[in-house]
C-alpha atoms as a PDB file:
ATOM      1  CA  UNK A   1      33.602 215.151 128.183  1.00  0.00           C
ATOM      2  CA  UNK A   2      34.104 218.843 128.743  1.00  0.00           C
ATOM      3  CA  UNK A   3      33.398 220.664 132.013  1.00  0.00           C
ATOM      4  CA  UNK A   4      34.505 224.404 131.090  1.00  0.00           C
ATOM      5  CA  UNK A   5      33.468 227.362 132.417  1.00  0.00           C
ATOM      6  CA  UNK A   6      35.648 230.995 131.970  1.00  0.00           C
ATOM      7  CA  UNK A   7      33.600 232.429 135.372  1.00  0.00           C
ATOM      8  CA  UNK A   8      34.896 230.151 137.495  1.00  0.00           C
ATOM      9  CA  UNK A   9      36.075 231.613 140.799  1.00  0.00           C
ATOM     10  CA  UNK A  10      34.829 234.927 139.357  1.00  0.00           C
ATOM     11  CA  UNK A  11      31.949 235.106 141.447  1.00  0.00           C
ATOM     12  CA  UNK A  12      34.654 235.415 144.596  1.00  0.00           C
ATOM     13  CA  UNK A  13      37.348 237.064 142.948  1.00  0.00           C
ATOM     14  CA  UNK A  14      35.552 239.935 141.339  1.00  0.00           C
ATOM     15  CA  UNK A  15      33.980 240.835 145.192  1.00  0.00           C
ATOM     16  CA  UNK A  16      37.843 239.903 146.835  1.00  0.00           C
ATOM     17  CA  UNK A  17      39.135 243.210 143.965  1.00  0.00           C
ATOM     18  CA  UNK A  18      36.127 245.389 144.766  1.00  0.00           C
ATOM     19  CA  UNK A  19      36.624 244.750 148.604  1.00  0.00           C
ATOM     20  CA  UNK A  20      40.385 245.543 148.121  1.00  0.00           C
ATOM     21  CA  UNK A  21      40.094 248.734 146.264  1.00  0.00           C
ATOM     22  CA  UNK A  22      37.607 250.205 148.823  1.00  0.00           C
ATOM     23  CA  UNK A  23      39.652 249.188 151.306  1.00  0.00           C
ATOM     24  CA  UNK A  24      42.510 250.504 149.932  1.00  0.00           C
ATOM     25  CA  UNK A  25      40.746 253.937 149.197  1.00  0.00           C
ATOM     26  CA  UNK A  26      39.020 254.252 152.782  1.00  0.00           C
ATOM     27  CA  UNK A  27      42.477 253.628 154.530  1.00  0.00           C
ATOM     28  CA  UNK A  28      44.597 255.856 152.325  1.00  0.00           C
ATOM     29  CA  UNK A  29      42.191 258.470 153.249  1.00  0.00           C
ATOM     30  CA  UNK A  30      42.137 257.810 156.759  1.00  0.00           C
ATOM     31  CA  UNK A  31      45.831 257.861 156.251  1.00  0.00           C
ATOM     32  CA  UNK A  32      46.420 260.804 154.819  1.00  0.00           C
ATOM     33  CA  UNK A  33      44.138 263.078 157.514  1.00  0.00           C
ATOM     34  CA  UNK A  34      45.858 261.361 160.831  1.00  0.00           C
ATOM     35  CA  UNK A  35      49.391 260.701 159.805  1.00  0.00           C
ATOM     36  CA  UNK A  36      50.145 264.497 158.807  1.00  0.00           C
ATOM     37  CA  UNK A  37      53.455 265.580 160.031  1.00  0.00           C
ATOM     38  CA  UNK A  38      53.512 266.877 163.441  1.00  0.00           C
ATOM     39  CA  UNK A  39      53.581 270.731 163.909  1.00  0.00           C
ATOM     40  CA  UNK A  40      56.991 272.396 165.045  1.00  0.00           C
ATOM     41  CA  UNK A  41      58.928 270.126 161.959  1.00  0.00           C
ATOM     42  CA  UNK A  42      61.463 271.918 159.942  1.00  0.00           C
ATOM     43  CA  UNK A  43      60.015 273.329 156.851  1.00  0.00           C
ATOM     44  CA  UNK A  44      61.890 271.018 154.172  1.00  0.00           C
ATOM     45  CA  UNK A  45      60.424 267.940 156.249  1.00  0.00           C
ATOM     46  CA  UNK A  46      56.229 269.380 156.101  1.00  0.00           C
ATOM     47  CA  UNK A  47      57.110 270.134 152.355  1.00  0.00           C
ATOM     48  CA  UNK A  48      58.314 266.393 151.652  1.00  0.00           C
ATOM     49  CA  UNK A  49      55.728 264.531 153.719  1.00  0.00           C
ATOM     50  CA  UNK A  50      53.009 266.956 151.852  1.00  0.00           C
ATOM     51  CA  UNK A  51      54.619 265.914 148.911  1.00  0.00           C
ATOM     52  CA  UNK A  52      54.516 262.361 149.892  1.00  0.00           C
ATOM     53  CA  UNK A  53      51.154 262.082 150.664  1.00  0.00           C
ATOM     54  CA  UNK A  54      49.550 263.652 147.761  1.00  0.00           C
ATOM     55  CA  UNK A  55      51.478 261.333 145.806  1.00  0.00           C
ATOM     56  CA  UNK A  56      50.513 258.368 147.289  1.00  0.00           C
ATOM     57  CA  UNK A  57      47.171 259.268 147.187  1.00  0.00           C
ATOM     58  CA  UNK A  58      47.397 259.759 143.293  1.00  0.00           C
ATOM     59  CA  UNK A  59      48.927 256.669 142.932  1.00  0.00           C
ATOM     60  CA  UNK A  60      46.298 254.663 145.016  1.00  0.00           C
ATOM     61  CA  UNK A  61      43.560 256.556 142.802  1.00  0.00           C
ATOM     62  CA  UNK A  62      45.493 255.506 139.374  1.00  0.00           C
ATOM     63  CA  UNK A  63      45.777 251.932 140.440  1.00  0.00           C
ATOM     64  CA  UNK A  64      42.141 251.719 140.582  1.00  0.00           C
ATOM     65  CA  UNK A  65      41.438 253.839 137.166  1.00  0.00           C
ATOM     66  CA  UNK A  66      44.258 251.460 135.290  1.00  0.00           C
ATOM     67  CA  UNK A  67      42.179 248.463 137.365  1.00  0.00           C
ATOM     68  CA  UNK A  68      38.773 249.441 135.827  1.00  0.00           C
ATOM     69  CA  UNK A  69      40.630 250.797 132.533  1.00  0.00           C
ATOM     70  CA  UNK A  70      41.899 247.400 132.323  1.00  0.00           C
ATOM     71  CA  UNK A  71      38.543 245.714 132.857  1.00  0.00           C
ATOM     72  CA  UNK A  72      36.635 247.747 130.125  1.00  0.00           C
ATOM     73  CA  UNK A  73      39.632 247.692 127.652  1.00  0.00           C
ATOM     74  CA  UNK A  74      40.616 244.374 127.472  1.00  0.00           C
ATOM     75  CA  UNK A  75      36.894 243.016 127.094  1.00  0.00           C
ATOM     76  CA  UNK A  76      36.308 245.233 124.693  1.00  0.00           C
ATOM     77  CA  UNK A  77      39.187 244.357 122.650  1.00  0.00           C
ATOM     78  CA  UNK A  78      40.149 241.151 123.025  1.00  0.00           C
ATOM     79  CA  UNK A  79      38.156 237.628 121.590  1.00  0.00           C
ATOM     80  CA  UNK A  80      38.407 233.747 122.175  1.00  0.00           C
ATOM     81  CA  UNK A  81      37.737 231.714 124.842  1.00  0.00           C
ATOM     82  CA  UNK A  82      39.159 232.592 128.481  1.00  0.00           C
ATOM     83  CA  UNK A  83      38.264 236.053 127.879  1.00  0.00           C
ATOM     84  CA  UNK A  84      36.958 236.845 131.372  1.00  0.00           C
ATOM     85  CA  UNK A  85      39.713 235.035 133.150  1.00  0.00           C
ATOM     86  CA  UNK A  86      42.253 236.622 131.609  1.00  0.00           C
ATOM     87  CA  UNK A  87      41.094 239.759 131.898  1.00  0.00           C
ATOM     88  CA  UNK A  88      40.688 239.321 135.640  1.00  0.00           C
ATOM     89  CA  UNK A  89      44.248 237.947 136.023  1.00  0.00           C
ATOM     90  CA  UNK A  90      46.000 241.279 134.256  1.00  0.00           C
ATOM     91  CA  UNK A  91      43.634 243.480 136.631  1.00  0.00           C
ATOM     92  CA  UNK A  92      45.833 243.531 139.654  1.00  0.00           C
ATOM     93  CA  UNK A  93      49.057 243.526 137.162  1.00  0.00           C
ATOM     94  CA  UNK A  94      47.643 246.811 135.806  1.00  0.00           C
ATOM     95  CA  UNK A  95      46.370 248.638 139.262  1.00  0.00           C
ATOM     96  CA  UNK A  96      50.021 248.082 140.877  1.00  0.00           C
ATOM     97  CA  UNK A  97      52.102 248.618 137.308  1.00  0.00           C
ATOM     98  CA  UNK A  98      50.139 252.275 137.221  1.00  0.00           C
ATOM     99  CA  UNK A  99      50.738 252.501 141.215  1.00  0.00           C
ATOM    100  CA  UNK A 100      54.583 252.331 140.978  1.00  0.00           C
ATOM    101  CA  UNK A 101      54.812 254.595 137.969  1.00  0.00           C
ATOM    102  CA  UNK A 102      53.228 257.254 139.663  1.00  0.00           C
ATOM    103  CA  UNK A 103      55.300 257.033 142.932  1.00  0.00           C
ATOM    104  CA  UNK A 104      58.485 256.844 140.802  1.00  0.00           C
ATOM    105  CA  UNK A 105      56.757 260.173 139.433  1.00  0.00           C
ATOM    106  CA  UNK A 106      56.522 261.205 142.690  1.00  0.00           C
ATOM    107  CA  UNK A 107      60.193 260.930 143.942  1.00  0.00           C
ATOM    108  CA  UNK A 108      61.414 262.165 140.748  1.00  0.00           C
ATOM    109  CA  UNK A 109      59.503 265.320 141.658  1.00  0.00           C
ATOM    110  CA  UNK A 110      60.963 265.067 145.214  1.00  0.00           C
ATOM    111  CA  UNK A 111      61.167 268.667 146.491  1.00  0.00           C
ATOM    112  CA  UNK A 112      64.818 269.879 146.220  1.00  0.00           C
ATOM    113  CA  UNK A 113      67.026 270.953 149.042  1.00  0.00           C
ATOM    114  CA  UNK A 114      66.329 274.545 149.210  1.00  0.00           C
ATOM    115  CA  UNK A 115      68.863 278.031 150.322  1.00  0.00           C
ATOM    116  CA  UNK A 116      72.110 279.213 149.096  1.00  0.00           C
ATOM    117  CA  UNK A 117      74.036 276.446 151.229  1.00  0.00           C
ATOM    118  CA  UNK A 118      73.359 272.697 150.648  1.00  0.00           C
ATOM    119  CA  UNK A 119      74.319 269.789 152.668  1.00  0.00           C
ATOM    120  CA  UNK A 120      74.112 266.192 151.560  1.00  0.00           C
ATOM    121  CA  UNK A 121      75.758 263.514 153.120  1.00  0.00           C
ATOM    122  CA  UNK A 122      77.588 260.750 150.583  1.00  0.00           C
ATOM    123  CA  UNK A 123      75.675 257.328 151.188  1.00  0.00           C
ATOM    124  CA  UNK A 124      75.508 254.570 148.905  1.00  0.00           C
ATOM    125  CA  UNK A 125      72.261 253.432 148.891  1.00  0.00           C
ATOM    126  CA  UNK A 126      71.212 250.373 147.356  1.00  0.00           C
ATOM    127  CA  UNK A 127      67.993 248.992 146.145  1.00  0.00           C
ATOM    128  CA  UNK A 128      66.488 247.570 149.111  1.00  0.00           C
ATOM    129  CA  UNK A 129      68.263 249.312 152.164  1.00  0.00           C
ATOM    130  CA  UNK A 130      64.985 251.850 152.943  1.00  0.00           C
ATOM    131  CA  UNK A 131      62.737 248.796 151.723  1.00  0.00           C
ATOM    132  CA  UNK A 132      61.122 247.350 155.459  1.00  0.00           C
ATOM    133  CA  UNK A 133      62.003 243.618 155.176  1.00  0.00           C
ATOM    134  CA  UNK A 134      58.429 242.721 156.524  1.00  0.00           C
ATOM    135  CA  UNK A 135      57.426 243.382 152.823  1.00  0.00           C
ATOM    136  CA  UNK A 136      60.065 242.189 151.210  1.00  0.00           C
ATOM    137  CA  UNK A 137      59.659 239.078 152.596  1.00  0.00           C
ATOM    138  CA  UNK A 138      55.821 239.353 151.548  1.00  0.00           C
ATOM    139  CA  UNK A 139      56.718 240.203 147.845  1.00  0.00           C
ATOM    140  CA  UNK A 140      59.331 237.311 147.508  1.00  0.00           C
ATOM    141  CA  UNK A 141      57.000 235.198 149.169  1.00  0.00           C
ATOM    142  CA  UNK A 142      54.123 236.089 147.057  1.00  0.00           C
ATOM    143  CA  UNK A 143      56.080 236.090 143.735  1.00  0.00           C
ATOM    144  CA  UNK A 144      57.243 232.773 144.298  1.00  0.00           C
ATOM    145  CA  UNK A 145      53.687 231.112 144.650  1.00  0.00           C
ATOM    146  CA  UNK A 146      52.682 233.179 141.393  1.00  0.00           C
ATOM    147  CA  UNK A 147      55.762 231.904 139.303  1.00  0.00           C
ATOM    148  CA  UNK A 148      55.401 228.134 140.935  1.00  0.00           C
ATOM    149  CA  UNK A 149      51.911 228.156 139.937  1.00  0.00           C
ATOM    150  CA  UNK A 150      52.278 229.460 136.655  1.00  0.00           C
ATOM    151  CA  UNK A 151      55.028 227.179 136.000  1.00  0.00           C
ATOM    152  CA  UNK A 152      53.174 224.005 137.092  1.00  0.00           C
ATOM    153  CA  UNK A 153      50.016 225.086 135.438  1.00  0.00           C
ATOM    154  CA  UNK A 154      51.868 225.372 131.843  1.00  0.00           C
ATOM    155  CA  UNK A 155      53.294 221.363 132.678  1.00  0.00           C
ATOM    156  CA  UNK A 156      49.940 220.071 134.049  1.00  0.00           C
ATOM    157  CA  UNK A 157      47.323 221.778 131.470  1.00  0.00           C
ATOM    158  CA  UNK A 158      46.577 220.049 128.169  1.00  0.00           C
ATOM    159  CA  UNK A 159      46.555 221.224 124.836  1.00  0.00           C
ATOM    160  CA  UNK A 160      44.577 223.959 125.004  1.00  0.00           C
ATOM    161  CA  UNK A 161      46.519 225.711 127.640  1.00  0.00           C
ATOM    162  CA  UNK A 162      42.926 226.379 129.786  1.00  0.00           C
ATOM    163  CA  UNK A 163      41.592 222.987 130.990  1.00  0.00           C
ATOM    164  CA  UNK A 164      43.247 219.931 132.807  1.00  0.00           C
ATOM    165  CA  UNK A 165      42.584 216.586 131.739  1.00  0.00           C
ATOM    166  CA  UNK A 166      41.809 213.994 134.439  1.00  0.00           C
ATOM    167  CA  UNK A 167      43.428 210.876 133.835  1.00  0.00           C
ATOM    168  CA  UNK A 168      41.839 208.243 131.617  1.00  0.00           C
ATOM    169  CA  UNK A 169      38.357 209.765 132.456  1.00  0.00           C
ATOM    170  CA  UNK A 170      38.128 212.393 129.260  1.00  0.00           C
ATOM    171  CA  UNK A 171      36.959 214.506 131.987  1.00  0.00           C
ATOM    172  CA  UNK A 172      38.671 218.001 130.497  1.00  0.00           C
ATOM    173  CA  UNK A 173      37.892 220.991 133.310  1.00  0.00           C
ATOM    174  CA  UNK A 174      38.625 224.398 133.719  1.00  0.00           C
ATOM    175  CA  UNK A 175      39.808 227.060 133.877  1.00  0.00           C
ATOM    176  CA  UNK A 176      43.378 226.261 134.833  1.00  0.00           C
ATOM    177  CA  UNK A 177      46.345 228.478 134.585  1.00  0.00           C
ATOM    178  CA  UNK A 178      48.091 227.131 131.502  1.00  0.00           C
ATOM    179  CA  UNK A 179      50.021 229.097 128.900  1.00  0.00           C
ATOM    180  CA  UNK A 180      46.537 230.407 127.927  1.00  0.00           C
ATOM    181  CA  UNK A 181      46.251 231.776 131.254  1.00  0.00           C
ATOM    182  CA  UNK A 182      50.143 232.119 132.293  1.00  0.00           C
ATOM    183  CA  UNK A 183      51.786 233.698 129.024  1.00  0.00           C
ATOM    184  CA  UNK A 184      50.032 236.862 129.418  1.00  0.00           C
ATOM    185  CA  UNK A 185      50.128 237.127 133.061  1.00  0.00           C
ATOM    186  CA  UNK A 186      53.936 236.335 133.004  1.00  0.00           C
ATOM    187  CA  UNK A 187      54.603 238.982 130.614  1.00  0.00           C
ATOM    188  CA  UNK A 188      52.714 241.587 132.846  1.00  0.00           C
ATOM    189  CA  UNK A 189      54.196 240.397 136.214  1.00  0.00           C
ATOM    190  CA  UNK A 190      58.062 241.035 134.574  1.00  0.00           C
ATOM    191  CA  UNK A 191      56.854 244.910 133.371  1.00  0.00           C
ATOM    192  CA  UNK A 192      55.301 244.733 137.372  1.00  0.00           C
ATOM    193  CA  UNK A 193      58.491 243.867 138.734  1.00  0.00           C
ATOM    194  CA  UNK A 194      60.727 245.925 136.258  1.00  0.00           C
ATOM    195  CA  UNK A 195      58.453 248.905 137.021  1.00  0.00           C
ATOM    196  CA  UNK A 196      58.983 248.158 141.048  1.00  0.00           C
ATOM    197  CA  UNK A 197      62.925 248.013 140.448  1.00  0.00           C
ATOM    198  CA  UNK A 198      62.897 251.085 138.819  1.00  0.00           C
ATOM    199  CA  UNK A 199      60.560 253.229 141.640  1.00  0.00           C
ATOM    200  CA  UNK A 200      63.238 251.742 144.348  1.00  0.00           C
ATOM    201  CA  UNK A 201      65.871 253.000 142.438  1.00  0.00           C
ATOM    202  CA  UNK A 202      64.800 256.280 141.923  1.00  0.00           C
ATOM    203  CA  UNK A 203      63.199 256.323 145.723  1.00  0.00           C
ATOM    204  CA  UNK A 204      67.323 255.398 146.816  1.00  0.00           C
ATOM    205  CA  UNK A 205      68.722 257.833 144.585  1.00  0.00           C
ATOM    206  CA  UNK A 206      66.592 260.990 144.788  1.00  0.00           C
ATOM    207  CA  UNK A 207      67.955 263.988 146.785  1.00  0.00           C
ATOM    208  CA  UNK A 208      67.716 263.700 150.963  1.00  0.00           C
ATOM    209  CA  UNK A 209      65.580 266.274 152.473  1.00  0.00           C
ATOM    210  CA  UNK A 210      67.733 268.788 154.084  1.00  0.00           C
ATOM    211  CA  UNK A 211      66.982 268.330 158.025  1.00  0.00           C
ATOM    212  CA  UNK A 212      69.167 268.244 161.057  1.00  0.00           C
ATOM    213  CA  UNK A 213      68.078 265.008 161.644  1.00  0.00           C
ATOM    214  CA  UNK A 214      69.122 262.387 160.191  1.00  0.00           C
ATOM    215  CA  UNK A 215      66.218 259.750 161.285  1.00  0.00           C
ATOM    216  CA  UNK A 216      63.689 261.771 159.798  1.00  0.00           C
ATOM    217  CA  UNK A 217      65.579 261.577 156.371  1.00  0.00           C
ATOM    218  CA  UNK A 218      65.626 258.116 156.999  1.00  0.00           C
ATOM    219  CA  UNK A 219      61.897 257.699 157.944  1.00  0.00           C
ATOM    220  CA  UNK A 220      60.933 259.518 155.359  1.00  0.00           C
ATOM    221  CA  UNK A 221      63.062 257.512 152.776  1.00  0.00           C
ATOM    222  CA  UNK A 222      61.790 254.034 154.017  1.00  0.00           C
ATOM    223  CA  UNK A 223      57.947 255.478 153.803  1.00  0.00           C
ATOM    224  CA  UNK A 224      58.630 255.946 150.287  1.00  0.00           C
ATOM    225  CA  UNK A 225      60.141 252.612 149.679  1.00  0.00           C
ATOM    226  CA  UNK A 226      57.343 251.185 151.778  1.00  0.00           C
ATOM    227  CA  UNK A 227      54.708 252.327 149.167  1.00  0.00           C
ATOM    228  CA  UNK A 228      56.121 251.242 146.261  1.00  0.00           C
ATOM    229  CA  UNK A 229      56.686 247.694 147.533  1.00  0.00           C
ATOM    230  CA  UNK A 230      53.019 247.768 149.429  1.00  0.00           C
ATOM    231  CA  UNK A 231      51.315 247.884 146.659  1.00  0.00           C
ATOM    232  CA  UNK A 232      53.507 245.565 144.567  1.00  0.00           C
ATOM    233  CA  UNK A 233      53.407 242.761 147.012  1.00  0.00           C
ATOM    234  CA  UNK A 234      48.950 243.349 147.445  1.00  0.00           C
ATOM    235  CA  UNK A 235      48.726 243.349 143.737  1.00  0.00           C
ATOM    236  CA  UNK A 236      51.070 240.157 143.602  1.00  0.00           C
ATOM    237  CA  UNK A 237      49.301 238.611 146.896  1.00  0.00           C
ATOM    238  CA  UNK A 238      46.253 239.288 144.645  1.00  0.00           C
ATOM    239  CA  UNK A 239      46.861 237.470 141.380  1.00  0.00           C
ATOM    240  CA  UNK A 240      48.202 234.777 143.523  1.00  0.00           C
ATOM    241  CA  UNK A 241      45.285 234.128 145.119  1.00  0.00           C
ATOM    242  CA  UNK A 242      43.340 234.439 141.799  1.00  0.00           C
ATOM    243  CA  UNK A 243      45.440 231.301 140.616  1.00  0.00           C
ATOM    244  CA  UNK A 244      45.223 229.346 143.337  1.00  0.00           C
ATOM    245  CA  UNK A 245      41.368 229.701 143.226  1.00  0.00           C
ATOM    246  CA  UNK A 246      41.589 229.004 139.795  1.00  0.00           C
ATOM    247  CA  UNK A 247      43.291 225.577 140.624  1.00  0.00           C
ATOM    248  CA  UNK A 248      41.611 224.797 143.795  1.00  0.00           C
ATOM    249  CA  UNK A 249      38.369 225.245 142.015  1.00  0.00           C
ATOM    250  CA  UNK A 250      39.143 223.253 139.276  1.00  0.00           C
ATOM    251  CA  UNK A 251      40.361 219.932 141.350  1.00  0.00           C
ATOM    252  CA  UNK A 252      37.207 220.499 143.441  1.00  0.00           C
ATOM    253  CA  UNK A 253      35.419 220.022 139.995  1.00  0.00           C
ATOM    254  CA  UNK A 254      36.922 217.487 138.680  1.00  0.00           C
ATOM    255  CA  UNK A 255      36.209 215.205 142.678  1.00  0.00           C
ATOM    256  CA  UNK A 256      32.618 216.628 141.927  1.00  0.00           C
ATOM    257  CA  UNK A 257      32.706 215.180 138.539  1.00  0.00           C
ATOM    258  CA  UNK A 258      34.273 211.960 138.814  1.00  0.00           C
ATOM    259  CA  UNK A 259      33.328 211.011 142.210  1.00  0.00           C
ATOM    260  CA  UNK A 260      35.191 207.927 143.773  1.00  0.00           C
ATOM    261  CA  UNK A 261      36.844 207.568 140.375  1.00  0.00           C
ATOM    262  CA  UNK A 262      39.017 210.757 141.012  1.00  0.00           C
ATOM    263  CA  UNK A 263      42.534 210.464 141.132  1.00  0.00           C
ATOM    264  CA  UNK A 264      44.087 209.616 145.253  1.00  0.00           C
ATOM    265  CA  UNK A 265      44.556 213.179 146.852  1.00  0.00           C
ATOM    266  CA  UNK A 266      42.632 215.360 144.382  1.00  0.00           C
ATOM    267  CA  UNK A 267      39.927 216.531 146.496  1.00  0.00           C
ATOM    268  CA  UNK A 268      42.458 216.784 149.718  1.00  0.00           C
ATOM    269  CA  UNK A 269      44.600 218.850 147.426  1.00  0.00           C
ATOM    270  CA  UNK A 270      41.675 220.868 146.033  1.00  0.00           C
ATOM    271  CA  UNK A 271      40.727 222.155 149.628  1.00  0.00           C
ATOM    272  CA  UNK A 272      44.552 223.055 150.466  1.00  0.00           C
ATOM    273  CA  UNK A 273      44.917 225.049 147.401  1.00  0.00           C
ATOM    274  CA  UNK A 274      41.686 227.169 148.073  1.00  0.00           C
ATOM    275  CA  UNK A 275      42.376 227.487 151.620  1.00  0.00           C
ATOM    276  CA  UNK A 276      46.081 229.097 150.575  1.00  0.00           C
ATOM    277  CA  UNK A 277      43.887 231.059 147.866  1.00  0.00           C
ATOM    278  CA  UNK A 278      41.872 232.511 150.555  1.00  0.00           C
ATOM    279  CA  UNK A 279      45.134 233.292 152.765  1.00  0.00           C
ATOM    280  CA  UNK A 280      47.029 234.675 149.945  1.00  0.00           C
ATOM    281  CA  UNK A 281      43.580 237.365 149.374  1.00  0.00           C
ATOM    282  CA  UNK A 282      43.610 237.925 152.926  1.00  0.00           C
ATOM    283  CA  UNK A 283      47.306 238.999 152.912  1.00  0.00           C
ATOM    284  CA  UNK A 284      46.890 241.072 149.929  1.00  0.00           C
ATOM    285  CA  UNK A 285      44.432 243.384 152.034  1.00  0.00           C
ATOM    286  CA  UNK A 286      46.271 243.250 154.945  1.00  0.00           C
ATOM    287  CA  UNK A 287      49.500 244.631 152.820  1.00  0.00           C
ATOM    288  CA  UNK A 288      47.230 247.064 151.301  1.00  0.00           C
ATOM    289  CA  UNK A 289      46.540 248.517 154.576  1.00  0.00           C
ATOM    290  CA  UNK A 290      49.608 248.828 156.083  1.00  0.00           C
ATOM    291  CA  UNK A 291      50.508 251.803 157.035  1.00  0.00           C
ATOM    292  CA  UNK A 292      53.895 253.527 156.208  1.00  0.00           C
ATOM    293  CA  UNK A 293      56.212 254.935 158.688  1.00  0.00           C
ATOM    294  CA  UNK A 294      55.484 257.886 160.120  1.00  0.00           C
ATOM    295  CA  UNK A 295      57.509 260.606 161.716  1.00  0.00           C
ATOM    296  CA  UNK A 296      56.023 261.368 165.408  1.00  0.00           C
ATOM    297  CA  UNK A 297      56.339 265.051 166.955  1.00  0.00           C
ATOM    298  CA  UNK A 298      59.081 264.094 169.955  1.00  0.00           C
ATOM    299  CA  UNK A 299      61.489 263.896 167.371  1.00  0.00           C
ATOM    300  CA  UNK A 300      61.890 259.723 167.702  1.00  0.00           C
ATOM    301  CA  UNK A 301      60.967 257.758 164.375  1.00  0.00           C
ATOM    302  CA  UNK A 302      58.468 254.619 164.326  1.00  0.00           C
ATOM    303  CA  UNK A 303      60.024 251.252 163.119  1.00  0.00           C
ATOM    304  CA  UNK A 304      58.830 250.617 159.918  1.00  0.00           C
END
């Protein structure tokens, strides 16, 4: 006995993405028009945090056009079973891949230290010392889940590497995050996390913006590092919660299917995993909207 279906979860993940991206686009608006730098700044420092925000704003808008170039693509091109749920698994993979490449873009364009006498001072930066640790955290936290769930998905799922097979029952249900599901979406979360590396590289490395402060140069260095890592740990927080709907769903299917003959725990289990699938999509807009550090007009610099 079969009980597949490739939609579901959709029906709540495919509002959860739409809610994120507007989200996402109202508050990077909102963003951009209140957190302009104060007036009375040094030149170099309005000319970075310009330079910042159009950036960011760029990189918001190509998440969302690789999102819904991801969408049409993939559907269009690809064939077989699991179609849908694949292609709704790559979606966030896509929106925050395109999102760091443009704000690595961004600091590689980094205005340059202007006038005929230029001032740097040596620090060794390394990958993570502008990154706020509050996101950190949230990305290691989040990338964990994924990996655990795509690892335990590939060991529990059957043959087909899209269903689970209860017991002794022939009760085979889906979809569930086997290789079918997991090979692709591991091979997109490594370019998502090489792509992240390389924006915090080039955000430690790029040239300091020439101020006689150096907290701004600081602020303004973590802001950037924020970015890259907000929207890598929302679009992680994302597929995570995609998974864990996928499984949740699934054991609630398989109680709903087999009634008192389901395995001890299933159900229990079933209602955990959702309930950490709906945390998990809460966190990723919650990431999505928070708001970089900002540089305030008496001179003193917000924690990040």
């Amino acid at each position: 006995m079969t009980q597949y279906n490739d939609g579901t979860g959709c029906g709540v993940t495919l509002p959860l993405w739409l809610l994120m991206a507007l989200v996402a686009v109202v508050v990077g608006g909102v963003t951009t028009v209140i957190g302009r730098t104060p007036p009375g700044r040094e030149p170099a420092v309005i000319n970075a945090a310009r330079h910042a925000r159009r950036t960011s704003a760029f990189a918001v808008l190509a998440g969302l056009i690789a999102a819904l170039g991801c969408g049409v693509v993939c559907l269009s091109l690809l064939t077989g079973p699991g179609v849908f749920g694949r292609v709704l698994l790559l979606i966030p993979l896509a929106a925050g891949v395109a999102h760091a490449v443009v704000l690595a873009l961004g600091e590689l364009a980094w205005p340059r230290p202007g006038g005929d006498i230029r001032r740097a001072a040596l620090v060794r930066r390394g990958l993570f010392d502008a990154a706020p640790r509050g996101l950190v955290r949230a990305a290691a936290a989040g990338l964990g889940v994924t990996v655990a769930v795509l690892f335990l998905g590939a060991l529990a799922a059957d043959h087909t590497g899209r269903t689970l097979t209860v017991g002794g029952l022939a009760a085979r249900l889906g979809p569930f995050p086997g290789l079918h599901y997991g090979g692709p979406v591991a091979a997109g979360l490594l370019v998502l996390v090489l792509t992240t590396a390389v924006a915090l590289h080039v955000v430690a490395q790029r040239a300091a913006v020439a101020t006689a402060e150096p907290e701004v140069e600081t602020v303004l260095r973590r802001a950037s590092a924020h970015r890259v890592l907000r929207g890598t740990t929302a679009a992680v927080l994302a597929l995570a919660a995609e998974l864990l709907l996928m499984v949740g769903s699934t054991l609630r299917e398989a109680v709903a299917l087999t009634g008192p003959a389901a395995p001890a725990g299933i159900g229990v289990t079933g209602v955990a995993v959702l309930i950490a699938a709906a945390v998990a999509g809460a966190a990723a807009v919650a990431v999505a909207c928070w708001q970089a550090p900002t540089v305030p007009a008496d001179g003193r610099v917000s924690a990040s």
